[in-house]
PDB file of N, CA and C in Angstrom:
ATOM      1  N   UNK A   1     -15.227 -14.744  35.714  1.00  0.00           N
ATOM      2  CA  UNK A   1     -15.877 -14.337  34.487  1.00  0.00           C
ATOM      3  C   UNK A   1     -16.352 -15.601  33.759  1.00  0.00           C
ATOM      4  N   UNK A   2     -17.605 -15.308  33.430  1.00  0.00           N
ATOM      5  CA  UNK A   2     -18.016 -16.517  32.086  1.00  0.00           C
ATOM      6  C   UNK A   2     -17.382 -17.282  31.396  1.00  0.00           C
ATOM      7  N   UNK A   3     -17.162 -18.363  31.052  1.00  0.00           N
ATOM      8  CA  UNK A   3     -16.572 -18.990  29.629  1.00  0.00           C
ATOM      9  C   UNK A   3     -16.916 -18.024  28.790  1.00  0.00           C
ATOM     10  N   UNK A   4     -17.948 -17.885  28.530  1.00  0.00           N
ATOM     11  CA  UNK A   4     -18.593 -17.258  27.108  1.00  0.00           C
ATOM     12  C   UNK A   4     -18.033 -15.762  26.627  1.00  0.00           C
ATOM     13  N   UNK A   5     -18.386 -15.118  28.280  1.00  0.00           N
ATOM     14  CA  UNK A   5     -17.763 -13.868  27.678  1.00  0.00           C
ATOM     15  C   UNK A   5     -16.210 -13.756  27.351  1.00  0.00           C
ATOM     16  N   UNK A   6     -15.467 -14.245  28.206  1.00  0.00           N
ATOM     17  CA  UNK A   6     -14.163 -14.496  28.144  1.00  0.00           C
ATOM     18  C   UNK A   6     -13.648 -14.859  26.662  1.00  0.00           C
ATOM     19  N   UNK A   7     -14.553 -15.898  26.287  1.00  0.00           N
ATOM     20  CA  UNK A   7     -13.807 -16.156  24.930  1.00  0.00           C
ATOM     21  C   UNK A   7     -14.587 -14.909  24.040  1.00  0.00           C
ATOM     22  N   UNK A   8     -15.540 -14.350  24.310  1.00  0.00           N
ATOM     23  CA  UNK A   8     -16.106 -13.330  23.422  1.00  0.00           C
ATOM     24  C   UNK A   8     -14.998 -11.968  23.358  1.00  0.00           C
ATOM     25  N   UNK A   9     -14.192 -12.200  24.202  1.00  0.00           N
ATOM     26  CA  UNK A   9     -13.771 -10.913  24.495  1.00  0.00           C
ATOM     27  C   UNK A   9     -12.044 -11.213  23.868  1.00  0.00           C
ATOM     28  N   UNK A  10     -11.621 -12.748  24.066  1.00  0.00           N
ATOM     29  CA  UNK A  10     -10.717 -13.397  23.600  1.00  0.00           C
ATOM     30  C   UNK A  10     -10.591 -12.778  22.033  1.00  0.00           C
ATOM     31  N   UNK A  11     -12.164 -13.694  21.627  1.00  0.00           N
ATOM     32  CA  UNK A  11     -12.009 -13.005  20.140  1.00  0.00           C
ATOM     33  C   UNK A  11     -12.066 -11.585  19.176  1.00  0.00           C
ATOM     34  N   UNK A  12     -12.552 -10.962  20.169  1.00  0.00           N
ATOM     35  CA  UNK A  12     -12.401  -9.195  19.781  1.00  0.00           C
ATOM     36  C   UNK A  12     -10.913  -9.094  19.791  1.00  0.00           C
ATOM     37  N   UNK A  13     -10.518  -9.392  21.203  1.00  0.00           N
ATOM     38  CA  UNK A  13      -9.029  -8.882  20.455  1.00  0.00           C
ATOM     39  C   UNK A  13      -8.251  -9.895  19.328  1.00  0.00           C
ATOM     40  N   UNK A  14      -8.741 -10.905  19.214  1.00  0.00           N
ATOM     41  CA  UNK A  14      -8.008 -11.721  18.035  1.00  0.00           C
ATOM     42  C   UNK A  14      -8.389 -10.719  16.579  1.00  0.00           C
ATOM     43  N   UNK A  15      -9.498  -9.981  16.415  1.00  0.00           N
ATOM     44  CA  UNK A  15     -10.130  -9.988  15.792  1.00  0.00           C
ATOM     45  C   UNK A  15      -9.616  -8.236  15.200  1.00  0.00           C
ATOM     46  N   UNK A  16      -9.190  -7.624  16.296  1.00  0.00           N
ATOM     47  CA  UNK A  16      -8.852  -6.440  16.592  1.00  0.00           C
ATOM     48  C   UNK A  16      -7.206  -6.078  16.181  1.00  0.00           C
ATOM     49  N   UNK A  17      -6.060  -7.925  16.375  1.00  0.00           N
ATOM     50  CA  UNK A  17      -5.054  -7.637  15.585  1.00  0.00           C
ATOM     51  C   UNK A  17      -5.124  -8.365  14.510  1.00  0.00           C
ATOM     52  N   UNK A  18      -5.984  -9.159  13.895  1.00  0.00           N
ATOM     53  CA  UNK A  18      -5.544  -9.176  12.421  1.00  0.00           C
ATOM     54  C   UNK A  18      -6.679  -8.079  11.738  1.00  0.00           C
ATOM     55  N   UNK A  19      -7.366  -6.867  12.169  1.00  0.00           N
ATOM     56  CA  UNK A  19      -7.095  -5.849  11.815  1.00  0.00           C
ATOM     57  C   UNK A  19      -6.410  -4.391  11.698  1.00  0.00           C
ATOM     58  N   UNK A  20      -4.943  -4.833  11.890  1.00  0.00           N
ATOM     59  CA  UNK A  20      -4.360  -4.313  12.293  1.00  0.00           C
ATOM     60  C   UNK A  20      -3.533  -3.252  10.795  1.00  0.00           C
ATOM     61  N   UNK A  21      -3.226  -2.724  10.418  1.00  0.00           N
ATOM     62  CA  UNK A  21      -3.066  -2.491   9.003  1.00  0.00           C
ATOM     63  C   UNK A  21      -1.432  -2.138   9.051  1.00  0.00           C
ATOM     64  N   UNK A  22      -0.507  -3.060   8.812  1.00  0.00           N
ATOM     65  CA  UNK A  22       0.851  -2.605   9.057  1.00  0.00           C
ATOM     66  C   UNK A  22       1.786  -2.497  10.228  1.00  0.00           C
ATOM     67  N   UNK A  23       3.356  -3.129   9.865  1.00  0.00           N
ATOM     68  CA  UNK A  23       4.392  -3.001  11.154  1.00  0.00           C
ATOM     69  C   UNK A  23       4.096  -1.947  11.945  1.00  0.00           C
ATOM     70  N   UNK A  24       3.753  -1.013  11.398  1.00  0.00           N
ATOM     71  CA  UNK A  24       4.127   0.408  12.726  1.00  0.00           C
ATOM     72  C   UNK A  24       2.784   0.373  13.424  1.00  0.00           C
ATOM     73  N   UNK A  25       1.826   0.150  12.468  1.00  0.00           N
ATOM     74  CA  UNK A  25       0.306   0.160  13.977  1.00  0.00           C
ATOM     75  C   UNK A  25       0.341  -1.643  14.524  1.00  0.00           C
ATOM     76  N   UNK A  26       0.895  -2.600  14.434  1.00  0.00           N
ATOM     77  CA  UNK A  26       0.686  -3.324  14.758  1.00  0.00           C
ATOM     78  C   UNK A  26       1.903  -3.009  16.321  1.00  0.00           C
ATOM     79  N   UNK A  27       3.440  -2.294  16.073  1.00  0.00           N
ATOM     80  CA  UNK A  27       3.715  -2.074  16.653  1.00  0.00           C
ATOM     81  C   UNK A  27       3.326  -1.299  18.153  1.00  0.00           C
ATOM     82  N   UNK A  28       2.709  -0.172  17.864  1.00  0.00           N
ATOM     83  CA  UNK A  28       1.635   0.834  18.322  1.00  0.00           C
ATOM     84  C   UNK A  28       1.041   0.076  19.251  1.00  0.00           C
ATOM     85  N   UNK A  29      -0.191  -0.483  18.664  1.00  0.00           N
ATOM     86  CA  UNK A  29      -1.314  -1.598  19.371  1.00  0.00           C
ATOM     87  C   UNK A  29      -0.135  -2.110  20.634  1.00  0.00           C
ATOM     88  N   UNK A  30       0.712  -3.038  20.274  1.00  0.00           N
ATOM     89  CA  UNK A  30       1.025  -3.804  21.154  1.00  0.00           C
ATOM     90  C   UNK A  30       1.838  -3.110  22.269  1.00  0.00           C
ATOM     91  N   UNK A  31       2.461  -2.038  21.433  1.00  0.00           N
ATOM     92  CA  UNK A  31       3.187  -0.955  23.119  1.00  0.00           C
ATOM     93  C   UNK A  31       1.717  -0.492  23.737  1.00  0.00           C
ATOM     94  N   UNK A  32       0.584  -0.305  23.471  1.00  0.00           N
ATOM     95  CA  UNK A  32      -0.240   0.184  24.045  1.00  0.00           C
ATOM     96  C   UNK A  32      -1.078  -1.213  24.886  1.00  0.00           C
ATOM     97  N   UNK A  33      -1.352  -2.289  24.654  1.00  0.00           N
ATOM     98  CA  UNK A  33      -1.682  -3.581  25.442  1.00  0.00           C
ATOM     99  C   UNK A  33      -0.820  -4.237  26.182  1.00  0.00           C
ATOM    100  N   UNK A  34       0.991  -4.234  26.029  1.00  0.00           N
ATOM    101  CA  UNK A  34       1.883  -4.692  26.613  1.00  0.00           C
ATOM    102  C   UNK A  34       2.571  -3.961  27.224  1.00  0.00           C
ATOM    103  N   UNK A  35       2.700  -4.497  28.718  1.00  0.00           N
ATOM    104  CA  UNK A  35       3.928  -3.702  29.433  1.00  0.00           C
ATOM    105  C   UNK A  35       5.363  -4.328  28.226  1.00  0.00           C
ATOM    106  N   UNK A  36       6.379  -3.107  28.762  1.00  0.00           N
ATOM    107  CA  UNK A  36       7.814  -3.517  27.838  1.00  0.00           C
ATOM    108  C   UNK A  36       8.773  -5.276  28.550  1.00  0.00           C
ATOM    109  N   UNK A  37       8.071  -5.346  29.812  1.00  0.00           N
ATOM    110  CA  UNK A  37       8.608  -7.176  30.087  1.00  0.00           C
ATOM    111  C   UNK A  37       7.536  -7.877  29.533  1.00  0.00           C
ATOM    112  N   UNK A  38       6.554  -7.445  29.065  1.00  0.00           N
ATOM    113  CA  UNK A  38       5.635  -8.504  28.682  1.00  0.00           C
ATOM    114  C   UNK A  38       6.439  -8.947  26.719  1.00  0.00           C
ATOM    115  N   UNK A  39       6.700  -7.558  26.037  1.00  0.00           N
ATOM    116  CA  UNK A  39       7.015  -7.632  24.802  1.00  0.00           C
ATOM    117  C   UNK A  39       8.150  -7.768  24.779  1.00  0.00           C
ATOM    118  N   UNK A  40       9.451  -8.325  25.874  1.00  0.00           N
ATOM    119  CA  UNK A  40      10.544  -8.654  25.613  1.00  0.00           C
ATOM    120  C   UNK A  40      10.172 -10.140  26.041  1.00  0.00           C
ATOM    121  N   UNK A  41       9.305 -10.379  26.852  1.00  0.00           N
ATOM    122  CA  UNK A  41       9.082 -12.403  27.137  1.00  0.00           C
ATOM    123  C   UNK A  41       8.615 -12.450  25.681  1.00  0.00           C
ATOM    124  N   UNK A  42       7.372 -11.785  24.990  1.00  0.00           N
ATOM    125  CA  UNK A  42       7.113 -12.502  23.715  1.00  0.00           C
ATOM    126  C   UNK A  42       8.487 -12.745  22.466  1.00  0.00           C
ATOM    127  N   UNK A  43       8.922 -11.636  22.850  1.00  0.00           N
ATOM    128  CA  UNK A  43      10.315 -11.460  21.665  1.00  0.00           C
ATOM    129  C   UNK A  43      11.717 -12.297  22.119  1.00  0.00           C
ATOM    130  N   UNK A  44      11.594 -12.672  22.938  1.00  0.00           N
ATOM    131  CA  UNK A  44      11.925 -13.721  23.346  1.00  0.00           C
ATOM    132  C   UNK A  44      11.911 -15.310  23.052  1.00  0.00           C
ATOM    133  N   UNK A  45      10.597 -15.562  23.561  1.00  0.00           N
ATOM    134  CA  UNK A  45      10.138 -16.486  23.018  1.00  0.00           C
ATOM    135  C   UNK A  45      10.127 -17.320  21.601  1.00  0.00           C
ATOM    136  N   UNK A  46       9.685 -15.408  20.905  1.00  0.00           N
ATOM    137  CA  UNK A  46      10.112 -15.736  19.626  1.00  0.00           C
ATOM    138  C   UNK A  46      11.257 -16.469  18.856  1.00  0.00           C
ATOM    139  N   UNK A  47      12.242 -15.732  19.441  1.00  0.00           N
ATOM    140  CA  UNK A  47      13.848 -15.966  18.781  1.00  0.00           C
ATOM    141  C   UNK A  47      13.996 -17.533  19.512  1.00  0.00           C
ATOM    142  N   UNK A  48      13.710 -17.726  20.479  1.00  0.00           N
ATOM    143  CA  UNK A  48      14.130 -19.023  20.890  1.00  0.00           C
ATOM    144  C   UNK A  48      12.989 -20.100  19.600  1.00  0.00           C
ATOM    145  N   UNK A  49      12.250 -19.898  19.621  1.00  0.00           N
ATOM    146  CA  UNK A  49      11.325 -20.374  18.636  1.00  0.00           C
ATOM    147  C   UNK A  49      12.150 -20.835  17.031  1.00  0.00           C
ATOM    148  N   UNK A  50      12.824 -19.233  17.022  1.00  0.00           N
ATOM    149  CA  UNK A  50      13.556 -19.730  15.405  1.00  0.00           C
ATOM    150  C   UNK A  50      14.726 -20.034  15.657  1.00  0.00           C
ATOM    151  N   UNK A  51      15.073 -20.588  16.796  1.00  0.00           N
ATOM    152  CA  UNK A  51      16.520 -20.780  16.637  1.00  0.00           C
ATOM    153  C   UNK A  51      16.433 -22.094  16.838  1.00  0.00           C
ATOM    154  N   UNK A  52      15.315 -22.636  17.933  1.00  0.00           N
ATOM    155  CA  UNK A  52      15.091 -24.249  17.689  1.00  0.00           C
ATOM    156  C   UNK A  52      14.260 -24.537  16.383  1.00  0.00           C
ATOM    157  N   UNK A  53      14.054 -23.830  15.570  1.00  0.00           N
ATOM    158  CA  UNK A  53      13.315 -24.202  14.158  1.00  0.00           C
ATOM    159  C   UNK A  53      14.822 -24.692  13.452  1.00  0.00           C
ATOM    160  N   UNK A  54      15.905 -23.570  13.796  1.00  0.00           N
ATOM    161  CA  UNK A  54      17.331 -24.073  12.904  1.00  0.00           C
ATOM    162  C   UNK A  54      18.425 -25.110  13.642  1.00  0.00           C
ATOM    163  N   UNK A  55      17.873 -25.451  14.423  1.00  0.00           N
ATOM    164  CA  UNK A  55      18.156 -26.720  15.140  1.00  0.00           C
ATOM    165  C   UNK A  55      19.232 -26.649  15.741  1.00  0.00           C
ATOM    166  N   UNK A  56      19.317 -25.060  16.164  1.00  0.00           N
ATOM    167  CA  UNK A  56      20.187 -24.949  17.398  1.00  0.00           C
ATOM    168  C   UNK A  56      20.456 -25.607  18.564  1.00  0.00           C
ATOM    169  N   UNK A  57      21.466 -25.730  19.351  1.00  0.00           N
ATOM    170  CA  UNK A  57      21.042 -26.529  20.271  1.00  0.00           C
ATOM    171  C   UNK A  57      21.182 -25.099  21.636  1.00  0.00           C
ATOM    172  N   UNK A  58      20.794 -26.072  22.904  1.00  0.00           N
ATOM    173  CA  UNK A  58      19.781 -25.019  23.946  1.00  0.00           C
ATOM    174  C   UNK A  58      21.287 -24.238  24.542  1.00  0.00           C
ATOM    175  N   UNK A  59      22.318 -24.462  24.717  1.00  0.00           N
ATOM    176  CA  UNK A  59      23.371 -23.592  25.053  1.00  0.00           C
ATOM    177  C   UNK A  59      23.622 -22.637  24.026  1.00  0.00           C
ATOM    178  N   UNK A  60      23.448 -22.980  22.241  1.00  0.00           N
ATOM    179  CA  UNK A  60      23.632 -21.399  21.931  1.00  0.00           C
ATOM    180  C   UNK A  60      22.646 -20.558  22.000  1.00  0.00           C
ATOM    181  N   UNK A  61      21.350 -21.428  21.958  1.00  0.00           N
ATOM    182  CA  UNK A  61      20.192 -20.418  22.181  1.00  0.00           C
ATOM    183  C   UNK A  61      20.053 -19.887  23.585  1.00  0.00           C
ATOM    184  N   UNK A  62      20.647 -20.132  24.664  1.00  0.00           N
ATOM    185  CA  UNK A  62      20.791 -19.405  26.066  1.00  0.00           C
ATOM    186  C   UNK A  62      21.766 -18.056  25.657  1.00  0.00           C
ATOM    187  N   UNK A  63      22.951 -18.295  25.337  1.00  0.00           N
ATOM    188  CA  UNK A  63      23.841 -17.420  24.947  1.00  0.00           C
ATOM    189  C   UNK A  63      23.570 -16.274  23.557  1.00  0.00           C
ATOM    190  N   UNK A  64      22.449 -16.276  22.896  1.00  0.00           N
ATOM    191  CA  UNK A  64      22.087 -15.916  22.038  1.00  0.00           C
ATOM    192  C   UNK A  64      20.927 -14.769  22.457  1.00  0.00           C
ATOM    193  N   UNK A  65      20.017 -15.581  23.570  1.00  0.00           N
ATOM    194  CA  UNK A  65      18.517 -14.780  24.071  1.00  0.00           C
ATOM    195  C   UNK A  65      18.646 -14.908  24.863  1.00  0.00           C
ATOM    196  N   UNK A  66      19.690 -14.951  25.965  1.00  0.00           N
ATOM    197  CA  UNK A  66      19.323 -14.634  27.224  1.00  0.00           C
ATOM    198  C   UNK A  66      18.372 -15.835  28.169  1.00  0.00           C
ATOM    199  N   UNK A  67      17.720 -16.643  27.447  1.00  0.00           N
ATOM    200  CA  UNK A  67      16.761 -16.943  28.109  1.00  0.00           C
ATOM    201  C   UNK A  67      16.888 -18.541  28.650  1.00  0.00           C
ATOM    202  N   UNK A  68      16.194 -18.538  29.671  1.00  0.00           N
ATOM    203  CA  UNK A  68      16.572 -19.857  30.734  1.00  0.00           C
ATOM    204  C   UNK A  68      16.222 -21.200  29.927  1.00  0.00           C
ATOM    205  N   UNK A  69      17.575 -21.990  30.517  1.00  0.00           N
ATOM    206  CA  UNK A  69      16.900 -23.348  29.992  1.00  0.00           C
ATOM    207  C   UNK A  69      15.487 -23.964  30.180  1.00  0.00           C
ATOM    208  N   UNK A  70      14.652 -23.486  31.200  1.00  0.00           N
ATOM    209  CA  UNK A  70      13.309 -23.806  31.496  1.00  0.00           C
ATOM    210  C   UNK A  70      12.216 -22.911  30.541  1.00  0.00           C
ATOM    211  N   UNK A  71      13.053 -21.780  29.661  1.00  0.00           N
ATOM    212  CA  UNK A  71      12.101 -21.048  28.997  1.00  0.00           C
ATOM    213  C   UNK A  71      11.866 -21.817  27.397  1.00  0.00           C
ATOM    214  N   UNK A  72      13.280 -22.308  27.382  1.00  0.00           N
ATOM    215  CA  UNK A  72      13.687 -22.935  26.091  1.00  0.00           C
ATOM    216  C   UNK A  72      12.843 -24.208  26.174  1.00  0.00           C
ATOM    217  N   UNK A  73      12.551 -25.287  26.850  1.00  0.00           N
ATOM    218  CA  UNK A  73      12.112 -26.318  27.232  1.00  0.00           C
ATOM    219  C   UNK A  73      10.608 -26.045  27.229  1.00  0.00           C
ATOM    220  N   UNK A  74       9.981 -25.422  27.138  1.00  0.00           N
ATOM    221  CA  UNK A  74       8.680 -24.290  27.569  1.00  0.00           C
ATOM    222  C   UNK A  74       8.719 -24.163  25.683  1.00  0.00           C
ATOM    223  N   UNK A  75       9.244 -23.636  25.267  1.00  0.00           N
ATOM    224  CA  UNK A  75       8.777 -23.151  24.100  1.00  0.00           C
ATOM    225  C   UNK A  75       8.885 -24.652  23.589  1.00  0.00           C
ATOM    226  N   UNK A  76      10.122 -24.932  23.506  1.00  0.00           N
ATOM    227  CA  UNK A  76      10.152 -26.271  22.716  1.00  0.00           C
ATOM    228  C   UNK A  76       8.704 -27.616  22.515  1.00  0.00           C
ATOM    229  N   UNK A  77       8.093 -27.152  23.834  1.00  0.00           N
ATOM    230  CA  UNK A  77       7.295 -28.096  24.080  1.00  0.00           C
ATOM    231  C   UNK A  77       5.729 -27.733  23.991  1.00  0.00           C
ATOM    232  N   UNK A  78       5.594 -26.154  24.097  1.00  0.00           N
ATOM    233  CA  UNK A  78       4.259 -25.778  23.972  1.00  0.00           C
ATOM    234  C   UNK A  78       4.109 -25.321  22.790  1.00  0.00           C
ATOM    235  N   UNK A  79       4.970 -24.729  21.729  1.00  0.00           N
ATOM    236  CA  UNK A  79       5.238 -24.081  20.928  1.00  0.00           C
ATOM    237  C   UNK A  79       5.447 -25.080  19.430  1.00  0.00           C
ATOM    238  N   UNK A  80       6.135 -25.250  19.688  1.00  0.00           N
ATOM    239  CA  UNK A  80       7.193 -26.043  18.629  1.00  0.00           C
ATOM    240  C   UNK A  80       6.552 -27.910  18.417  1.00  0.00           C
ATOM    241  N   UNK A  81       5.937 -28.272  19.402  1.00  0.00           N
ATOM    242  CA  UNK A  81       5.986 -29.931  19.325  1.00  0.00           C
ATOM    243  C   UNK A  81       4.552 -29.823  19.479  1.00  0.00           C
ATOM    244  N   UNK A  82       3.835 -28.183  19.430  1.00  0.00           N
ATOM    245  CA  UNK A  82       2.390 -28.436  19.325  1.00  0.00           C
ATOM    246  C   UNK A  82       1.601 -28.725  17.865  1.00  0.00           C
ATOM    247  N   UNK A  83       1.153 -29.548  17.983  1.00  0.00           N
ATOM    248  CA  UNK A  83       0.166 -30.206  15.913  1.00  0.00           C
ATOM    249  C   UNK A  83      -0.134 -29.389  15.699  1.00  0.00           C
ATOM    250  N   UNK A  84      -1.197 -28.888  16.909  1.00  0.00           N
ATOM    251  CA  UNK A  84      -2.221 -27.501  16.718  1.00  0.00           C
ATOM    252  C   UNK A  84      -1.930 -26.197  16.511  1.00  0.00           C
ATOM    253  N   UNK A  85      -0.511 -25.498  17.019  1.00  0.00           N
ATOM    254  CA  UNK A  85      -0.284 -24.551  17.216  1.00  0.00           C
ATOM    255  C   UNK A  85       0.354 -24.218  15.829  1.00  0.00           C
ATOM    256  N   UNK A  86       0.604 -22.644  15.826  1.00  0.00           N
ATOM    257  CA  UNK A  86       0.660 -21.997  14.574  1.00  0.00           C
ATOM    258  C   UNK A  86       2.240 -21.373  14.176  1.00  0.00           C
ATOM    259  N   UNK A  87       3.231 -21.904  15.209  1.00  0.00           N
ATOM    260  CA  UNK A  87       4.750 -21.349  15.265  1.00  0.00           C
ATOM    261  C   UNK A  87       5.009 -21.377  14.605  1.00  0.00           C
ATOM    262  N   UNK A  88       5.675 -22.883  14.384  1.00  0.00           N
ATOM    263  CA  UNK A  88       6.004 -23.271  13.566  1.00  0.00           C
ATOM    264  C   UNK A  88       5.783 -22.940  12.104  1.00  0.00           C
ATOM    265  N   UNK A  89       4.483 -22.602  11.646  1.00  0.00           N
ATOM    266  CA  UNK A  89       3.574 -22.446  10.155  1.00  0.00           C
ATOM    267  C   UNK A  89       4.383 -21.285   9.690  1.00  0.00           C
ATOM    268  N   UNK A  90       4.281 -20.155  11.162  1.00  0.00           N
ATOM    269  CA  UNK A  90       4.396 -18.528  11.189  1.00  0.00           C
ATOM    270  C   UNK A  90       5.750 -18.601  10.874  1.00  0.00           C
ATOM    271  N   UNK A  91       6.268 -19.021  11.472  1.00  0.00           N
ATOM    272  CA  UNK A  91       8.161 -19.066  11.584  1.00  0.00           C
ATOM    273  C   UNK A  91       8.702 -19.066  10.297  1.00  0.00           C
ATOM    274  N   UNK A  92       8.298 -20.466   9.567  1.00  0.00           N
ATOM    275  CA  UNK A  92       8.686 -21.400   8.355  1.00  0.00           C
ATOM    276  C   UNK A  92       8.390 -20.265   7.265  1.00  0.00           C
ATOM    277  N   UNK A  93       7.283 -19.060   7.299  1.00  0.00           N
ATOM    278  CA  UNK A  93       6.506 -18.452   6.208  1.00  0.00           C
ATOM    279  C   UNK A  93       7.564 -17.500   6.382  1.00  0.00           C
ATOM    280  N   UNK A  94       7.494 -16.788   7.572  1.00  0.00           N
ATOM    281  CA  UNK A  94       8.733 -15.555   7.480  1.00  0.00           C
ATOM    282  C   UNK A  94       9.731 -15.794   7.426  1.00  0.00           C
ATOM    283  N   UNK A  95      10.449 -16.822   7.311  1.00  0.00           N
ATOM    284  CA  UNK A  95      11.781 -17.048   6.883  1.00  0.00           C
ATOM    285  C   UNK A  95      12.072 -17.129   5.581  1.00  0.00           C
ATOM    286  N   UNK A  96      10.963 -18.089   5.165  1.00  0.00           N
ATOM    287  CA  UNK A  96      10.726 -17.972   3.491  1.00  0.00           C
ATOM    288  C   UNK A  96      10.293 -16.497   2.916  1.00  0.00           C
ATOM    289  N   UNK A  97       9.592 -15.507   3.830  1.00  0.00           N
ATOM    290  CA  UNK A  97       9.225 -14.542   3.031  1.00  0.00           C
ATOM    291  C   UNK A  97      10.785 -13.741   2.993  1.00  0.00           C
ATOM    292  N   UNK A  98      11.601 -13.521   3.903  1.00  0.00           N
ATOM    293  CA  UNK A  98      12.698 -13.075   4.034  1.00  0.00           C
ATOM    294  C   UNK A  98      14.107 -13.830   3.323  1.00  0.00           C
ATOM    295  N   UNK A  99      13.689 -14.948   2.756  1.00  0.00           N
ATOM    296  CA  UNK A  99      14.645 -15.287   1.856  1.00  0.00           C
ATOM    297  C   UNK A  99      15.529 -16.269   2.755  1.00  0.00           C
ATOM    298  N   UNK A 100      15.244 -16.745   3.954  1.00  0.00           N
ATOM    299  CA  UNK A 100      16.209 -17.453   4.687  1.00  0.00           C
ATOM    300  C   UNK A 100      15.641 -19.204   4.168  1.00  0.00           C
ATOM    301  N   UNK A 101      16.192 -19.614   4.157  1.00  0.00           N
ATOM    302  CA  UNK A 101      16.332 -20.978   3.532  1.00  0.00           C
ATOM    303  C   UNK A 101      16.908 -21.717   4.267  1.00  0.00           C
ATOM    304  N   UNK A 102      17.471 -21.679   5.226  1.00  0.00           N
ATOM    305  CA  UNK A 102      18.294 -22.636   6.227  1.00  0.00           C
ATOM    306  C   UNK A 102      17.105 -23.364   6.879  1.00  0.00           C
ATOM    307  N   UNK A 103      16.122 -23.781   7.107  1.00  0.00           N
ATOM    308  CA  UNK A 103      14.653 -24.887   7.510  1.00  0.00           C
ATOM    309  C   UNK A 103      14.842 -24.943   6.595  1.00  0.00           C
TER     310      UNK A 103
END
């Protein structure tokens, strides 16, 4: 497929969830685009995400999510130590919107 269209099509769906109006259709949307291993790797990911935000270290976050030291190392490094990327921003906001204060 094209560069062009690819990212054209990239951005419809970017475009498609931040019009998304609320937890339960955002929920919706994503059981309907994700198999259920695809939305337990993201939810996954996630939690390993905020648990190296609270500066867990990688044995409680294995014992915590399940998830492999190579997944943890993976987030840590694509995720977390990226300038560009938006984890971190996302993470830091919902913790603050939820009142957690420990970052």
């Amino acid at each position: 497929m094209a560069r062009n269209v690819r990212k054209k099509r990239t951005d419809a769906l970017y475009r498609a969830i931040l019009s998304l109006s609320g937890e339960e259709e955002c929920r919706r949307f994503f059981d309907d685009l994700c198999t259920p291993t695809e939305l337990r790797s993201m939810e996954q990911r996630y939690d390993v995400a905020t648990y190296l935000l609270r500066d867990q270290v990688y044995a409680e976050i294995l014992e915590k999510t399940g998830a492999s030291s190579a997944t943890i190392s993976r987030v840590r490094r694509n995720i977390l130590d990226n300038e560009n990327g938006a984890m971190r921003a996302v993470i830091e906001r919902m913790e603050k919107e939820n009142g957690n204060t420990d970052m």
